[in-house]
N, C-alpha and C. Protein backbone atom coordinates (compact mmCIF):
# COMPACT_ATOMS: atom_id res chain seq x y z
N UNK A 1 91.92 77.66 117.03
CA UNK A 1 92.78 77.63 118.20
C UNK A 1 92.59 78.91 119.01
N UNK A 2 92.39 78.60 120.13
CA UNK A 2 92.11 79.47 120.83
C UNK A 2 93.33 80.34 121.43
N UNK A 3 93.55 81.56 121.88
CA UNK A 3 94.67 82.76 122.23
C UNK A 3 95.20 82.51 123.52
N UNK A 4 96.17 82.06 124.38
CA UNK A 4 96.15 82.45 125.35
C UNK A 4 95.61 83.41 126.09
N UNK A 5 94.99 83.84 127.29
CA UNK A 5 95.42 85.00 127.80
C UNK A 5 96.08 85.89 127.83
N UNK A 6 96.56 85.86 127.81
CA UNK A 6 97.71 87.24 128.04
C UNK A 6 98.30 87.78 126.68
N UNK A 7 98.00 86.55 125.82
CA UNK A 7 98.31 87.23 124.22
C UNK A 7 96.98 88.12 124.24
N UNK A 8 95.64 87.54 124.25
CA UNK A 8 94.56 87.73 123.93
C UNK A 8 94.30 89.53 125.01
N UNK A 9 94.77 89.17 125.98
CA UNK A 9 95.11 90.88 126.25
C UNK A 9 95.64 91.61 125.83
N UNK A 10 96.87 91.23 125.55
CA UNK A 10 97.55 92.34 124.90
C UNK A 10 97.56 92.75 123.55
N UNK A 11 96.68 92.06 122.99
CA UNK A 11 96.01 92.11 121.47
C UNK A 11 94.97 93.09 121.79
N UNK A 12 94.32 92.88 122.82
CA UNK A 12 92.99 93.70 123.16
C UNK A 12 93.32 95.20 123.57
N UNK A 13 94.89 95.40 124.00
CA UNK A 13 95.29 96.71 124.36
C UNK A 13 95.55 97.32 123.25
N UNK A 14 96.21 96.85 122.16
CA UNK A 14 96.58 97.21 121.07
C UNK A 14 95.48 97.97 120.26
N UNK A 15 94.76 96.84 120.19
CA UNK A 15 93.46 97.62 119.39
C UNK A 15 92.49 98.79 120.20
N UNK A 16 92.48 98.83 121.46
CA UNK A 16 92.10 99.83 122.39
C UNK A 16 92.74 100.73 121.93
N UNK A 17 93.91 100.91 121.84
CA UNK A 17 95.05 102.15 121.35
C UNK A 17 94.74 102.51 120.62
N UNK A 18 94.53 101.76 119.20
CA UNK A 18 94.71 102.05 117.68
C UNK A 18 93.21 102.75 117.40
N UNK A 19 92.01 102.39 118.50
CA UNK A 19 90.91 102.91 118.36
C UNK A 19 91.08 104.33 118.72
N UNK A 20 91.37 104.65 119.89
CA UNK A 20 91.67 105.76 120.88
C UNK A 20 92.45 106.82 119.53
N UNK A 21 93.07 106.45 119.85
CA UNK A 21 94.35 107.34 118.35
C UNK A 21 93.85 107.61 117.20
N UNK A 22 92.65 106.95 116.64
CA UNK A 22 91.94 107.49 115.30
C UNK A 22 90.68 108.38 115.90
N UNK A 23 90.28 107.68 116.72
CA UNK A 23 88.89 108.77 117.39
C UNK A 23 89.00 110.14 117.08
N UNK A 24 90.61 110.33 118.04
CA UNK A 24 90.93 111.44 118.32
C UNK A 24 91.61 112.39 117.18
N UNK A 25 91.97 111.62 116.19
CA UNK A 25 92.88 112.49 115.07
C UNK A 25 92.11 112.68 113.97
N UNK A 26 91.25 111.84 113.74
CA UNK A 26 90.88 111.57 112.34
C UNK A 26 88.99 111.65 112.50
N UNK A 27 88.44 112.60 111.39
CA UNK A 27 87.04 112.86 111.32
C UNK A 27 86.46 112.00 110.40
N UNK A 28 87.03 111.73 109.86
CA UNK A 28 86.55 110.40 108.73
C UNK A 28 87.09 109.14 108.27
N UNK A 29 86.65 108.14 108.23
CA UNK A 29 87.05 106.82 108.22
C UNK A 29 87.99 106.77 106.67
N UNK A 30 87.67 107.83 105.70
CA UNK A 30 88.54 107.90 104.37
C UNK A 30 89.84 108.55 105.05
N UNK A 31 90.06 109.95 105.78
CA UNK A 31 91.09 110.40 105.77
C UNK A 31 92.01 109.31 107.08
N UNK A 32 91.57 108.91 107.73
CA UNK A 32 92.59 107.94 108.71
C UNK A 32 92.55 106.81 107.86
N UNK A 33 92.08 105.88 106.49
CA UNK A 33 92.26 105.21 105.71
C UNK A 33 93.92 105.69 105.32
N UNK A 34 93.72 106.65 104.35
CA UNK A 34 94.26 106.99 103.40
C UNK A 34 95.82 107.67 103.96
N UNK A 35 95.56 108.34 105.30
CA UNK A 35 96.96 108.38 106.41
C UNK A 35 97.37 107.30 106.70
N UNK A 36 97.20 106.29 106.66
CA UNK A 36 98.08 105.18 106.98
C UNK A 36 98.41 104.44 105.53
N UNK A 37 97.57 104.54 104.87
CA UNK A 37 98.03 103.98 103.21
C UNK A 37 98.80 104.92 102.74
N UNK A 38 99.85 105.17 102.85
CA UNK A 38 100.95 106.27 102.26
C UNK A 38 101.98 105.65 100.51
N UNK A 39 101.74 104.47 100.37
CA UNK A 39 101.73 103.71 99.17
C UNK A 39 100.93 103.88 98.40
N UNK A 40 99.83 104.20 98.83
CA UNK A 40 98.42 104.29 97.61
C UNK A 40 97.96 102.90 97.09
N UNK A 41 98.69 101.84 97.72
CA UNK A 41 98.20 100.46 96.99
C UNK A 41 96.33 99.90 97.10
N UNK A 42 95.74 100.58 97.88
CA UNK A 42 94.50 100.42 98.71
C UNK A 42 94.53 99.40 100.08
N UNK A 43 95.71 99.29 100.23
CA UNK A 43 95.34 98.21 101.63
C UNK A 43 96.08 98.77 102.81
N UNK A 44 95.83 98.35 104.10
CA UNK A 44 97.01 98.92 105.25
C UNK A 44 97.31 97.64 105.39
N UNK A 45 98.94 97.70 105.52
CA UNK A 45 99.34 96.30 106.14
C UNK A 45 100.12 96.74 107.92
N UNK A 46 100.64 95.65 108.31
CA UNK A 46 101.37 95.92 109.40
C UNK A 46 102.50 96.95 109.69
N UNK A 47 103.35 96.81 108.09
CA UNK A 47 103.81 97.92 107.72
C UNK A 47 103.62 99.40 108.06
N UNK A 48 102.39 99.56 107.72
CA UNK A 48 101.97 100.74 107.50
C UNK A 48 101.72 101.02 108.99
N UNK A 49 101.04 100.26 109.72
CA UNK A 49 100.92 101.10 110.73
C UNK A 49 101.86 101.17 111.80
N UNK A 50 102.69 100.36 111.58
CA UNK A 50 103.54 100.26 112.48
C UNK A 50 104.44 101.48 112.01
N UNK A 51 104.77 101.90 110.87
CA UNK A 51 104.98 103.58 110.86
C UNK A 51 104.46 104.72 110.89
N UNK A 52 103.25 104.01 111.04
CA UNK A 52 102.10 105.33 111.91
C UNK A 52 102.58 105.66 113.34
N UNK A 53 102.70 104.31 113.86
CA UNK A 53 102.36 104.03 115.52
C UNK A 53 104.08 104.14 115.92
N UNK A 54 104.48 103.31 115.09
CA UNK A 54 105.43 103.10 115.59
C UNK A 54 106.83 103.46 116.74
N UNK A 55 106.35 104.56 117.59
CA UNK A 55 106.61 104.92 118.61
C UNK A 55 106.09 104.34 119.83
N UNK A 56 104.86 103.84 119.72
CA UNK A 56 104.43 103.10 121.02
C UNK A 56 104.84 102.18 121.50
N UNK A 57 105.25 102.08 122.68
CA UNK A 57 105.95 100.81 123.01
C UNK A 57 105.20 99.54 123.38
N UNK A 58 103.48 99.88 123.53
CA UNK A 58 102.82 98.56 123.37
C UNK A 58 102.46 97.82 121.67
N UNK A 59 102.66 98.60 120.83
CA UNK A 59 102.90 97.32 120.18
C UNK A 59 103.63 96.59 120.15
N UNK A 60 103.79 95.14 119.84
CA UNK A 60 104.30 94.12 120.36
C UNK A 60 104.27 93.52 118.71
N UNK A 61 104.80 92.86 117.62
CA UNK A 61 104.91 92.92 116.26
C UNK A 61 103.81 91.45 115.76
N UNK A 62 103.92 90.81 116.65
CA UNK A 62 103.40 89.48 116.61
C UNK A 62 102.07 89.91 117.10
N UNK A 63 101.62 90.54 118.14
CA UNK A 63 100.17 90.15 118.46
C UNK A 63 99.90 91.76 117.36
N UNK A 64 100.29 92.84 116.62
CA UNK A 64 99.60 93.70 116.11
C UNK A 64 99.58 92.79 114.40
N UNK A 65 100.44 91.87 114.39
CA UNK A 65 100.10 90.76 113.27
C UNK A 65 98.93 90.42 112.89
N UNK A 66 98.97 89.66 114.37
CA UNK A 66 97.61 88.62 114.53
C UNK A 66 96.31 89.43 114.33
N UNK A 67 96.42 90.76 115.39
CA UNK A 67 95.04 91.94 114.70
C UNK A 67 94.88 91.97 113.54
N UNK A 68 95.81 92.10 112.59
CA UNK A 68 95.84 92.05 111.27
C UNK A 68 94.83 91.71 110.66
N UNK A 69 95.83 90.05 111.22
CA UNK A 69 95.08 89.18 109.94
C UNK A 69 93.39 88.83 110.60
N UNK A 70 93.15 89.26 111.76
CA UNK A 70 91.97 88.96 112.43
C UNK A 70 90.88 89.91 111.36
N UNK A 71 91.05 91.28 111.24
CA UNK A 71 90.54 92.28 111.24
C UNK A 71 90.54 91.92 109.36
N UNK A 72 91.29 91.52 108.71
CA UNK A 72 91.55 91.36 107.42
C UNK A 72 90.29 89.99 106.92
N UNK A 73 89.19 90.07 105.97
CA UNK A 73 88.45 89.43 105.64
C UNK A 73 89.13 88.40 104.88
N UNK A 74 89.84 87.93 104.22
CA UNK A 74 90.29 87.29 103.60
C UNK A 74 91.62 86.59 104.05
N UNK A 75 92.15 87.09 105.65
CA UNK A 75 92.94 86.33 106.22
C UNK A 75 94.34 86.66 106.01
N UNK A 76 94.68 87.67 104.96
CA UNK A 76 96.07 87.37 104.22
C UNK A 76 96.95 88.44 104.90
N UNK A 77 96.87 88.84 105.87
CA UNK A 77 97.24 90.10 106.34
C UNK A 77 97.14 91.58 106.01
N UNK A 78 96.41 91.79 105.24
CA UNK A 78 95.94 93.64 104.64
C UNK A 78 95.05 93.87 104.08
N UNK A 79 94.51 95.14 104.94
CA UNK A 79 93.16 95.28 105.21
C UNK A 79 92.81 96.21 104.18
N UNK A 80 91.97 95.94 102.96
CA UNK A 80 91.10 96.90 102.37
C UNK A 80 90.27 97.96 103.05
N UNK A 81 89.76 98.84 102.14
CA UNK A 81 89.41 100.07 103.04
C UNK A 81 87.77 99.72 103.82
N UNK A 82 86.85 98.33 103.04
CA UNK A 82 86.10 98.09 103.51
C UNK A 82 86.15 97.39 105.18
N UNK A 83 86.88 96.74 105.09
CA UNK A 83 87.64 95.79 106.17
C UNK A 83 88.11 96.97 107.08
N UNK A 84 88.47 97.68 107.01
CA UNK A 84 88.89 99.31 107.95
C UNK A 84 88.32 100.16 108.82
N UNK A 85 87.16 100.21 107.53
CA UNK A 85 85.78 100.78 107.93
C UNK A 85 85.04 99.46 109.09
N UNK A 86 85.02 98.77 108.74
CA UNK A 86 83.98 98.24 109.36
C UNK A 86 84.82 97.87 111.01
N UNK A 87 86.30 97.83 110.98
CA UNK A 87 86.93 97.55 112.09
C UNK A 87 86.49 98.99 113.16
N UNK A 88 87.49 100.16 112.31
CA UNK A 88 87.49 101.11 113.12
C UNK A 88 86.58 102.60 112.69
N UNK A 89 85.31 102.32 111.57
CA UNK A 89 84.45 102.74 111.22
C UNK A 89 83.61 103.41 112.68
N UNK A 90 83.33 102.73 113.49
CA UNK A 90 82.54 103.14 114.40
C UNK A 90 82.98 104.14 115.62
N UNK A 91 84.69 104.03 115.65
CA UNK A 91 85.17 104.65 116.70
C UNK A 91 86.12 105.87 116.33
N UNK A 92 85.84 106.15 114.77
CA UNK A 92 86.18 107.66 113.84
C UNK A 92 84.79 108.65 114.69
N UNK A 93 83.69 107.93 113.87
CA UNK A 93 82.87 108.33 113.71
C UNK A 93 82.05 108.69 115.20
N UNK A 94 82.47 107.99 116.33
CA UNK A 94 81.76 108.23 117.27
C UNK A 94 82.08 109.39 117.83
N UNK A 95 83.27 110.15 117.55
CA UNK A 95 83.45 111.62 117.76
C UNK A 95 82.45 112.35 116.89
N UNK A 96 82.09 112.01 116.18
CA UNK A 96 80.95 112.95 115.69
C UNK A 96 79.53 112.78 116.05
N UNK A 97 78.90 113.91 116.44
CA UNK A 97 77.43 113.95 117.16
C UNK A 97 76.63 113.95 115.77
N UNK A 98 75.36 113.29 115.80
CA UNK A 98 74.31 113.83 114.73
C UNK A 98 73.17 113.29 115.29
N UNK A 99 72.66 114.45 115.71
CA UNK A 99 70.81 114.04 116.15
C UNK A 99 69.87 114.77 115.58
N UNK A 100 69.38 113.54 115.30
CA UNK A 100 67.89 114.15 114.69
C UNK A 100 66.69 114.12 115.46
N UNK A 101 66.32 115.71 115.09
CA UNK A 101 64.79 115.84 116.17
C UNK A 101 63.72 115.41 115.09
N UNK A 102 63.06 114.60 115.70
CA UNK A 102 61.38 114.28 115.15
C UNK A 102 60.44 115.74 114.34
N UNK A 103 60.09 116.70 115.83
CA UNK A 103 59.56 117.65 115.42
C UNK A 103 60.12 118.64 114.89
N UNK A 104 61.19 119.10 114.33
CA UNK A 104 61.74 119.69 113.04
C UNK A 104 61.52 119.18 111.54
């Protein structure tokens, strides 16, 4: 089933945010893991971040749900640390530069 619009945006703002906000805080995909897992169970649920975040007034409880369970491999709503990585793996890490020169 396909999203409305306007859900399907404001799902898309959400996760814009949640990217933006780890970029900037967090140098490694373990330590912004492990800041939002404050249980130690190994998973983040909605829970969790919604007491990370939970000051923002664009989350919205239903569409940061639906990210959830989108982002969650197994559907059930909470995301292992692999499932984490691979969501917001790329936009930790893109604050960090690493180039390699050939002729060195």
């Amino acid at each position: 089933m396909q999203q409305p619009k306007l859900i399907e945006d404001r799902i898309n703002l959400i996760e814009t945010t949640i990217k933006k906000k780890f970029s900037s805080a967090y140098e490694t995909v373990r330590k912004a893991f492990l800041a939002l897992d404050t249980d130690f169970d190994g998973y983040i649920t909605l829970e969790d971040i919604l007491r990370h975040f939970g000051s923002d007034k664009n989350l919205i409880y239903e569409d940061l749900k639906k990210l959830i369970v989108d982002k969650d491999s197994k559907k059930i709503g909470r995301i292992n640390y692999q499932d984490f990585s691979r969501w917001l793996g790329s936009s930790i890490h893109m604050s960090e530069g690493f180039y390699f020169r050939h002729d060195s």
